[in-house]
Each structure stands twice: as C-alpha cells, then as structure tokens.
C-alpha atoms as a PDB file:
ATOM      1  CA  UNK A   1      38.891   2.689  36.477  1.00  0.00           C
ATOM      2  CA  UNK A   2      41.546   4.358  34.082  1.00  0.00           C
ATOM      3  CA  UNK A   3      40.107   6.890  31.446  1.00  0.00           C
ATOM      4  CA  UNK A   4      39.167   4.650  28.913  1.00  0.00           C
ATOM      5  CA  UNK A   5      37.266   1.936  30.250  1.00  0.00           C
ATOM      6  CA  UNK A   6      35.215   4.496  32.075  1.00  0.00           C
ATOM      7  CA  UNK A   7      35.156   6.409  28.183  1.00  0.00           C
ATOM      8  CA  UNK A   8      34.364   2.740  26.523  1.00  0.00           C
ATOM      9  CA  UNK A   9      31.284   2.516  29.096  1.00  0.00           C
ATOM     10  CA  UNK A  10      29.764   5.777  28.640  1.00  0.00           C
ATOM     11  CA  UNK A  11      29.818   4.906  25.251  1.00  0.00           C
ATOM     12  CA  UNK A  12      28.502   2.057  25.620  1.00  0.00           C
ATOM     13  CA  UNK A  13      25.035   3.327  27.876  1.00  0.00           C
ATOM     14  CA  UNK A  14      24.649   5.769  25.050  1.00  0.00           C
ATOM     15  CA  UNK A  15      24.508   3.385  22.153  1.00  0.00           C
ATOM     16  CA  UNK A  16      22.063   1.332  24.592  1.00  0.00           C
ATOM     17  CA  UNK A  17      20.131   4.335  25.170  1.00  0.00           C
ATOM     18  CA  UNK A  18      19.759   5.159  21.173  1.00  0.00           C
ATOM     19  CA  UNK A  19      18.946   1.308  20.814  1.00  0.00           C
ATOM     20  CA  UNK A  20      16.101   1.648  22.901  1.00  0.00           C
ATOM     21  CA  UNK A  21      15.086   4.432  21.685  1.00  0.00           C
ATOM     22  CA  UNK A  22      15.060   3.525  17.864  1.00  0.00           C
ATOM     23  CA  UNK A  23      13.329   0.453  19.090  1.00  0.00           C
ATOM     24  CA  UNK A  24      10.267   2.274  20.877  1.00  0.00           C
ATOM     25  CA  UNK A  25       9.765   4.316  17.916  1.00  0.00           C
ATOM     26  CA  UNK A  26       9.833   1.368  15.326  1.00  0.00           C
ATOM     27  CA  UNK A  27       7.487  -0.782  17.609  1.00  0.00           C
ATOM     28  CA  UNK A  28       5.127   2.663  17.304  1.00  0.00           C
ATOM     29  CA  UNK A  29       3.013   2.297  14.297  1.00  0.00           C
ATOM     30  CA  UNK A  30       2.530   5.514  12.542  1.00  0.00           C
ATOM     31  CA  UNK A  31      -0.214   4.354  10.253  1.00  0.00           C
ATOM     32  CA  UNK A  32      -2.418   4.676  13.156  1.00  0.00           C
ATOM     33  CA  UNK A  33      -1.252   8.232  13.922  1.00  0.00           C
ATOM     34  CA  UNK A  34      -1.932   9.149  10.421  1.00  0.00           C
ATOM     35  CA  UNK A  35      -5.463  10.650   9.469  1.00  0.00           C
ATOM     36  CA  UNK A  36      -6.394  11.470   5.679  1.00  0.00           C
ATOM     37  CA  UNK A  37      -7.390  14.517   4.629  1.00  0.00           C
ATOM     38  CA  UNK A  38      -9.005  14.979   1.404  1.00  0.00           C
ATOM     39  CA  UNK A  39      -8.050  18.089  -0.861  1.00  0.00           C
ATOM     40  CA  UNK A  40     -11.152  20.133  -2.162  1.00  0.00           C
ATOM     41  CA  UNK A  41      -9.765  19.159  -5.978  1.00  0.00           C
ATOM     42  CA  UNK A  42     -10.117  15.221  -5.168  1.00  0.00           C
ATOM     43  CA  UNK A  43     -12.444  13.165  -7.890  1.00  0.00           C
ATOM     44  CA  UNK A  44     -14.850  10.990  -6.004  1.00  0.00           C
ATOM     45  CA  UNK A  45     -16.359   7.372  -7.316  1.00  0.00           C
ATOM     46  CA  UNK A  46     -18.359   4.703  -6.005  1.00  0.00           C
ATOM     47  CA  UNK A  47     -17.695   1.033  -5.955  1.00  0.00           C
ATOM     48  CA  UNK A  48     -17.790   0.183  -8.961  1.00  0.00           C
ATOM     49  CA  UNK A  49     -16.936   3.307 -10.819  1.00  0.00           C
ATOM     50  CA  UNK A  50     -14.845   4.146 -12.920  1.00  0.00           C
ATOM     51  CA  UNK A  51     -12.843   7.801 -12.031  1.00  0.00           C
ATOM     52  CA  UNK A  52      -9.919   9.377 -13.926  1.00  0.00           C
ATOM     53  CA  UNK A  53      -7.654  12.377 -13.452  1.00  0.00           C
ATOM     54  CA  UNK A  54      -7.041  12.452 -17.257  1.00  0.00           C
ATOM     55  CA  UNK A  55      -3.892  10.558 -16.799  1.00  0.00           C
ATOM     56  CA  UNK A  56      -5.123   7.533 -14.525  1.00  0.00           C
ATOM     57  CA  UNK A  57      -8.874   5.728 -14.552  1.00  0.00           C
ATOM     58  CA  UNK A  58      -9.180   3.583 -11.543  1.00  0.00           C
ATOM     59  CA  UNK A  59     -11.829   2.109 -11.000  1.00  0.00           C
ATOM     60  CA  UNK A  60     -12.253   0.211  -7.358  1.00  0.00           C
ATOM     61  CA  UNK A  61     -13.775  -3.456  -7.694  1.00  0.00           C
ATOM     62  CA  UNK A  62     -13.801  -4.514  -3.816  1.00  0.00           C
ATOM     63  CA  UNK A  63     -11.762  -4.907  -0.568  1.00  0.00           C
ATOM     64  CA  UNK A  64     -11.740  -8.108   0.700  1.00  0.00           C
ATOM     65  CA  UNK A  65      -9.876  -9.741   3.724  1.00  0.00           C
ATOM     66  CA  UNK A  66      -6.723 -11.923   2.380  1.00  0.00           C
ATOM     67  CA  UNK A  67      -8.078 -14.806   3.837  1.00  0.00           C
ATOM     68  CA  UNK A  68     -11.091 -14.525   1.590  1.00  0.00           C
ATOM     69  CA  UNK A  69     -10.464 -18.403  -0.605  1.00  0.00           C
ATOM     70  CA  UNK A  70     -10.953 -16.207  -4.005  1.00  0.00           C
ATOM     71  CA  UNK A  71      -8.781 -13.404  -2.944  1.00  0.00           C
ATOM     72  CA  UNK A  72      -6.082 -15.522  -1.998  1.00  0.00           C
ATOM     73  CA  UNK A  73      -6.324 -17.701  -4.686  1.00  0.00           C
ATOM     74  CA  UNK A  74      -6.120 -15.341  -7.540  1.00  0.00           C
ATOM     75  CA  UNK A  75      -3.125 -13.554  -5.046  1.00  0.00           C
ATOM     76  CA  UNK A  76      -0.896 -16.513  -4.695  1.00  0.00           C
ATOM     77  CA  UNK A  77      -1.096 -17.148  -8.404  1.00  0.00           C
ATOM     78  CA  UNK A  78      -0.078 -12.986  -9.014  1.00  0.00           C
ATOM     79  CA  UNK A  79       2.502 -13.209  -6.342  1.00  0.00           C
ATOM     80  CA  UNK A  80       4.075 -16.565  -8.149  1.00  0.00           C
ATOM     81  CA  UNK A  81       4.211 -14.498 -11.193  1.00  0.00           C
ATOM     82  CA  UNK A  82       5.497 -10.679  -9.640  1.00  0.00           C
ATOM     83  CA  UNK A  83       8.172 -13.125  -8.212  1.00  0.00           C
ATOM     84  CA  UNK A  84       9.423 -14.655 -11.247  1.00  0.00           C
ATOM     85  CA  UNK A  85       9.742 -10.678 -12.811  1.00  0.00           C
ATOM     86  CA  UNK A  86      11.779  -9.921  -9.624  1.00  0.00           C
ATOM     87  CA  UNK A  87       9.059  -8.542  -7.285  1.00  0.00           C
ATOM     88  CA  UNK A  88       9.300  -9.751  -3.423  1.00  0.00           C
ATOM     89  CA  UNK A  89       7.168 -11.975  -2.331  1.00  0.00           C
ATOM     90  CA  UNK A  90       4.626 -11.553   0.281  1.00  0.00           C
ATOM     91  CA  UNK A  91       3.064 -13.982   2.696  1.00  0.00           C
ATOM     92  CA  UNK A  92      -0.792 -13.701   3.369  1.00  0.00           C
ATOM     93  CA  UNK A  93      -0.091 -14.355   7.058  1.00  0.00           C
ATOM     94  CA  UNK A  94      -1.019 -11.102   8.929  1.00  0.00           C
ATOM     95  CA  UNK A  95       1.074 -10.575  12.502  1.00  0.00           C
ATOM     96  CA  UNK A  96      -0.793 -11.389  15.301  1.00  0.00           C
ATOM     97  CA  UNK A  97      -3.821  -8.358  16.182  1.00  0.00           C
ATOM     98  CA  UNK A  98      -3.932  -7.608  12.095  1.00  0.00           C
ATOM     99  CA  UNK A  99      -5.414  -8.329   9.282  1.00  0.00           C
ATOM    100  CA  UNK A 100      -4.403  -7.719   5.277  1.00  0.00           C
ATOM    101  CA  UNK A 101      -7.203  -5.804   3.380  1.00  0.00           C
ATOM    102  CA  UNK A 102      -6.682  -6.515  -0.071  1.00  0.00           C
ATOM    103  CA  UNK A 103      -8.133  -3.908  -2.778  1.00  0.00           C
ATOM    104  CA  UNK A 104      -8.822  -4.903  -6.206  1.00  0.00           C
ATOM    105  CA  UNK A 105      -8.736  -2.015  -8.423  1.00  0.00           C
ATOM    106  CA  UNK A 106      -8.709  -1.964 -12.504  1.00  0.00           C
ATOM    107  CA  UNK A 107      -5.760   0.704 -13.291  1.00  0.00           C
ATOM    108  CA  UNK A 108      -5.934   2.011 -17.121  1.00  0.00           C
ATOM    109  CA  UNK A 109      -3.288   4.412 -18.515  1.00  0.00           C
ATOM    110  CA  UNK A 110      -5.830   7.158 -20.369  1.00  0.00           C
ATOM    111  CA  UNK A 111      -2.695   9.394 -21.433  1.00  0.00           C
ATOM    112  CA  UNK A 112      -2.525   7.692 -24.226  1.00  0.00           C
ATOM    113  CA  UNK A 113       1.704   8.077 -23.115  1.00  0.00           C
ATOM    114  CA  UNK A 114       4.022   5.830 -20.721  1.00  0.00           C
ATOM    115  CA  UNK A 115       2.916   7.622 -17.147  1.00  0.00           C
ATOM    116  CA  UNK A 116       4.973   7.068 -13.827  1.00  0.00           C
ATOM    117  CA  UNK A 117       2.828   4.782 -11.650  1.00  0.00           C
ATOM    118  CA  UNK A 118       3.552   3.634  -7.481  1.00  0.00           C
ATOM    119  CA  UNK A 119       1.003   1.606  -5.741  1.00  0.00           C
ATOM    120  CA  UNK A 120       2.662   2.747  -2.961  1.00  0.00           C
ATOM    121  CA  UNK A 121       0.517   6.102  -3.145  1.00  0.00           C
ATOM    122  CA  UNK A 122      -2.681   3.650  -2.681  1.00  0.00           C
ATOM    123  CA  UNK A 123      -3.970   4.778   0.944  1.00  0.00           C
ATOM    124  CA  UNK A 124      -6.928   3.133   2.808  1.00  0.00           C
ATOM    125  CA  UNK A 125      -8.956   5.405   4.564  1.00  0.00           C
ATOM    126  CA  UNK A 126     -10.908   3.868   7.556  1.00  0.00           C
ATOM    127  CA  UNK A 127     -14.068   4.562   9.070  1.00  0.00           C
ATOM    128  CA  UNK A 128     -12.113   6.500  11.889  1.00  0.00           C
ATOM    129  CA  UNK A 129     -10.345   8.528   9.291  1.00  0.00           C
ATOM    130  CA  UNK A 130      -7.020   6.640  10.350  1.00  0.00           C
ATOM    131  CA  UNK A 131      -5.158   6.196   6.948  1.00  0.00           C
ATOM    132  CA  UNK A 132      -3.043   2.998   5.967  1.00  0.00           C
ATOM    133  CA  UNK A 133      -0.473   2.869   2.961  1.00  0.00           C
ATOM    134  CA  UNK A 134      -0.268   0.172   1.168  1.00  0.00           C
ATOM    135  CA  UNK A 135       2.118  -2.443   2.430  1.00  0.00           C
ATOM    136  CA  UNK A 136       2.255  -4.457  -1.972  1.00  0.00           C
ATOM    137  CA  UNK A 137       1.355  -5.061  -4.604  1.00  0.00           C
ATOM    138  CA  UNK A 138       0.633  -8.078  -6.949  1.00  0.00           C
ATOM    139  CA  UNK A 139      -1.167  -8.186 -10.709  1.00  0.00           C
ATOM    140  CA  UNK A 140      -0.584 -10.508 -13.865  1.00  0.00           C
ATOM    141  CA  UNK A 141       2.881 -11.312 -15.439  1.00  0.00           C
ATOM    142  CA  UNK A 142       2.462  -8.375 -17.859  1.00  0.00           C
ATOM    143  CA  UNK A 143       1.589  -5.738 -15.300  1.00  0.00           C
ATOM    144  CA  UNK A 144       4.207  -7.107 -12.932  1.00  0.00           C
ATOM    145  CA  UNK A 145       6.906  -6.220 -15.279  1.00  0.00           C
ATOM    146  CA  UNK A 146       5.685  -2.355 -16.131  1.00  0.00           C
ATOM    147  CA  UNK A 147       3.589  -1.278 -12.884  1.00  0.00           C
ATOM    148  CA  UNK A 148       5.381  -3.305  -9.956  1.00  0.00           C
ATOM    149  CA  UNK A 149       8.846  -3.340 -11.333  1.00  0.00           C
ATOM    150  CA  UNK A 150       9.684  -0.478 -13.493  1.00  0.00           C
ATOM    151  CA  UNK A 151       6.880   1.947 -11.823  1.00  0.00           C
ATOM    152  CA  UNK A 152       5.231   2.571 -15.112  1.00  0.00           C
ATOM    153  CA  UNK A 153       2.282   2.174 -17.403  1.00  0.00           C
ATOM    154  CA  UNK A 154       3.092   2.186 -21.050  1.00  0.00           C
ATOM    155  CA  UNK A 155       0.279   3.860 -23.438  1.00  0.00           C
ATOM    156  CA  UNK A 156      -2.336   0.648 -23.379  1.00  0.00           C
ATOM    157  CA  UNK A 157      -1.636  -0.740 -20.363  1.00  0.00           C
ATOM    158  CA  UNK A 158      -4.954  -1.738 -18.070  1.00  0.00           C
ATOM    159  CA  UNK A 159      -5.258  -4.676 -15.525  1.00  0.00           C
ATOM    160  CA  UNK A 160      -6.126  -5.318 -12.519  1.00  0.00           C
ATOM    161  CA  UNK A 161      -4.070  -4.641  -9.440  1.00  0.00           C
ATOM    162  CA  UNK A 162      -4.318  -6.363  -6.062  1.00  0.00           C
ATOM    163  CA  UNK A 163      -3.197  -4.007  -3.461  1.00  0.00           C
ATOM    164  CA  UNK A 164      -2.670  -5.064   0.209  1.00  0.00           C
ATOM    165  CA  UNK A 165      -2.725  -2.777   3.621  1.00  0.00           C
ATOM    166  CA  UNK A 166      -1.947  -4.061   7.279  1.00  0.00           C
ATOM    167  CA  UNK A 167      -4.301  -2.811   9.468  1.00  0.00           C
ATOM    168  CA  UNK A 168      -5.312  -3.476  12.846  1.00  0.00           C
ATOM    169  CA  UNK A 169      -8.093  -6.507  13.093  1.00  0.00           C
ATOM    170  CA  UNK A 170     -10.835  -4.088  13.685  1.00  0.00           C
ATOM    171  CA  UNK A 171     -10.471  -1.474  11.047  1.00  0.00           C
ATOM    172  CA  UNK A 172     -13.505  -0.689   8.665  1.00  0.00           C
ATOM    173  CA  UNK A 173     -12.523   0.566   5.318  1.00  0.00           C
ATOM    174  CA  UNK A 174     -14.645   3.092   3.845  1.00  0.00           C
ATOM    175  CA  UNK A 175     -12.286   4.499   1.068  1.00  0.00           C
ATOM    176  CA  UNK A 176      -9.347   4.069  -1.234  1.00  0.00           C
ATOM    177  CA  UNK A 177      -7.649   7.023  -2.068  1.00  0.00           C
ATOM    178  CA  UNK A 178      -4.806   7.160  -4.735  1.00  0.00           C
ATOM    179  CA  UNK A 179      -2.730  10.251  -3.827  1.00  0.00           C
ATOM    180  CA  UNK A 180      -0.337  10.040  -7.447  1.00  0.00           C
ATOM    181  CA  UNK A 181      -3.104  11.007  -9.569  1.00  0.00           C
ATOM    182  CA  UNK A 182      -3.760  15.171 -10.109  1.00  0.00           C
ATOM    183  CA  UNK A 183      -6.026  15.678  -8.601  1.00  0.00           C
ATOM    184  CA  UNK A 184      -6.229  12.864  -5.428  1.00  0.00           C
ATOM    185  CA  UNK A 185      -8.658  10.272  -6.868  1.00  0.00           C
ATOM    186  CA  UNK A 186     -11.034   8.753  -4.157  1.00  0.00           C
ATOM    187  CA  UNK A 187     -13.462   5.578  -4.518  1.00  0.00           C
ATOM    188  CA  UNK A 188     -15.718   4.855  -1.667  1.00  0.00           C
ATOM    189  CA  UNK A 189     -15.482   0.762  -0.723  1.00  0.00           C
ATOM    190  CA  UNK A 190     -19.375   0.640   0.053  1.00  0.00           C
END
C-alpha cells in the first residue's frame, strides 16, 4: 500500500472515530445532567402569583401536558400565528419516552421601557432537582412579533406566553424558574 492510500485511510478511521464520538455525546441528553440551583437573591411566588424583579412580573398560570385538548388547542392556534410572523413551527408530538410540559405564564413589562426578553431563560425545575430549558415558545400575533421574534417587550406589552420543555415521561414539575430577570424569579407549579 503506497503512502497515500495508507495516509487517505488513517484519515479516514479518524474522521469515523470523531463521528462516533460527536454522535455519543449528542445522543447524551444534558438536560438530565443539569440540576438547578437557586441563588439566595431569587423572588419566590406561588401558582397563581404574580412576582416581579422590577423589570419583569410573571406570573405562572399552570403546566399542563401538550396533549391536554385546551392546551393544545389554544397552542396550535399561537403556533399558526408565531408562524405567519416568522417563528418556527413546532409539532406537539413528543419523541418516543417524552413528554412536552407546556407552562402558561402572563409576562408584563413593569419598566415602563422596551426590556430585552428570551424565553429561552425559562427553566423547569423537577421534583428531582433535574432542570429542563425550554425547548419554544408560542403567544398571540402581537406578542409573537416583539417577545418571540425580536426578543423584546416594548413599554405596555403583557400577554400570555406558552412555553414548552421536553422532558422525560416521568418528570414531576415543581417549579419554573426564569433566570433573565435580576434577581432569578421562581414560581412554584403546585
């Protein structure tokens, strides 16, 4: 075997090796290596509550499972709407061992200013203490446009936002934690 078939092969193993690799570790899912911590400085609530950092109020209605008839309803109607204001759409169809938790929660802008907003800084906290991010996000055609797709909330915004996690079939919420306000703001799902 002349020099560079035997080079073209060794290359070859290593990109199969690094293949494998990257493969194992995106088949690994780090939500359930990730435990929460709450900081000393986080604002609590209850269901129910309304809790505020003096920038954001949020105030946690319910988690329900996707397949819940009224959660999905009032979902596929948001999602129809985030889609048509460029958002991605997302299926309710869980992959096979998990289930989508959807959160309701009523966001207000208190600043009385356009604030930066991310739903992606929406965690679930389980029973287990085994955090999940959120996977989306869906509201009304007016949120859609500031809070989805340009990541703010002008100086009056409030609504409703429908926020989604994957978690594993047997996962118990017991919190939602929102890790953008100053300080953390937690609400308690029970």
């Amino acid at each position: 075997m002349n020099v560079r078939k035997r080079a073209a092969l060794v290359i070859l193993v290593i990109i199969v090796a690094l293949a494998a690799i990257i493969a194992a570790y995106v088949s690994t899912s780090p939500a359930s290596e990730v435990t929460y911590h709450a900081p000393a400085s986080a604002v609590h609530a209850s269901l129910g509550e309304t809790v505020s950092d003096g920038t954001i109020a949020l105030r946690l209605n319910g988690i329900t499972d996707a397949s819940n008839p009224a959660t999905s309803s009032t979902w596929i109607t948001d999602n129809a709407e985030a889609h048509a204001y460029g958002v991605y759409r997302f299926s309710l169809t869980p992959p096979s061992g998990d289930a989508y938790l959807i959160a309701n929660v009523t966001v207000t802008n208190v600043h009385h200013a356009e604030i930066p907003f991310d739903y992606g800084y929406f965690v679930l906290v389980a029973h287990d203490g085994t955090a999940y991010y959120a996977s989306y996000a869906v509201c009304n055609s007016g949120c859609s446009a500031q809070a989805l797709q340009n990541s703010t909330l002008n100086a009056t915004f409030t609504s409703d936002v429908y926020v989604l996690f994957s978690v594993p079939s047997a996962a118990q919420p017991m919190q939602i934690a929102y890790t953008g306000a100053s300080p953390p703001i937690e609400m308690s799902s029970t």
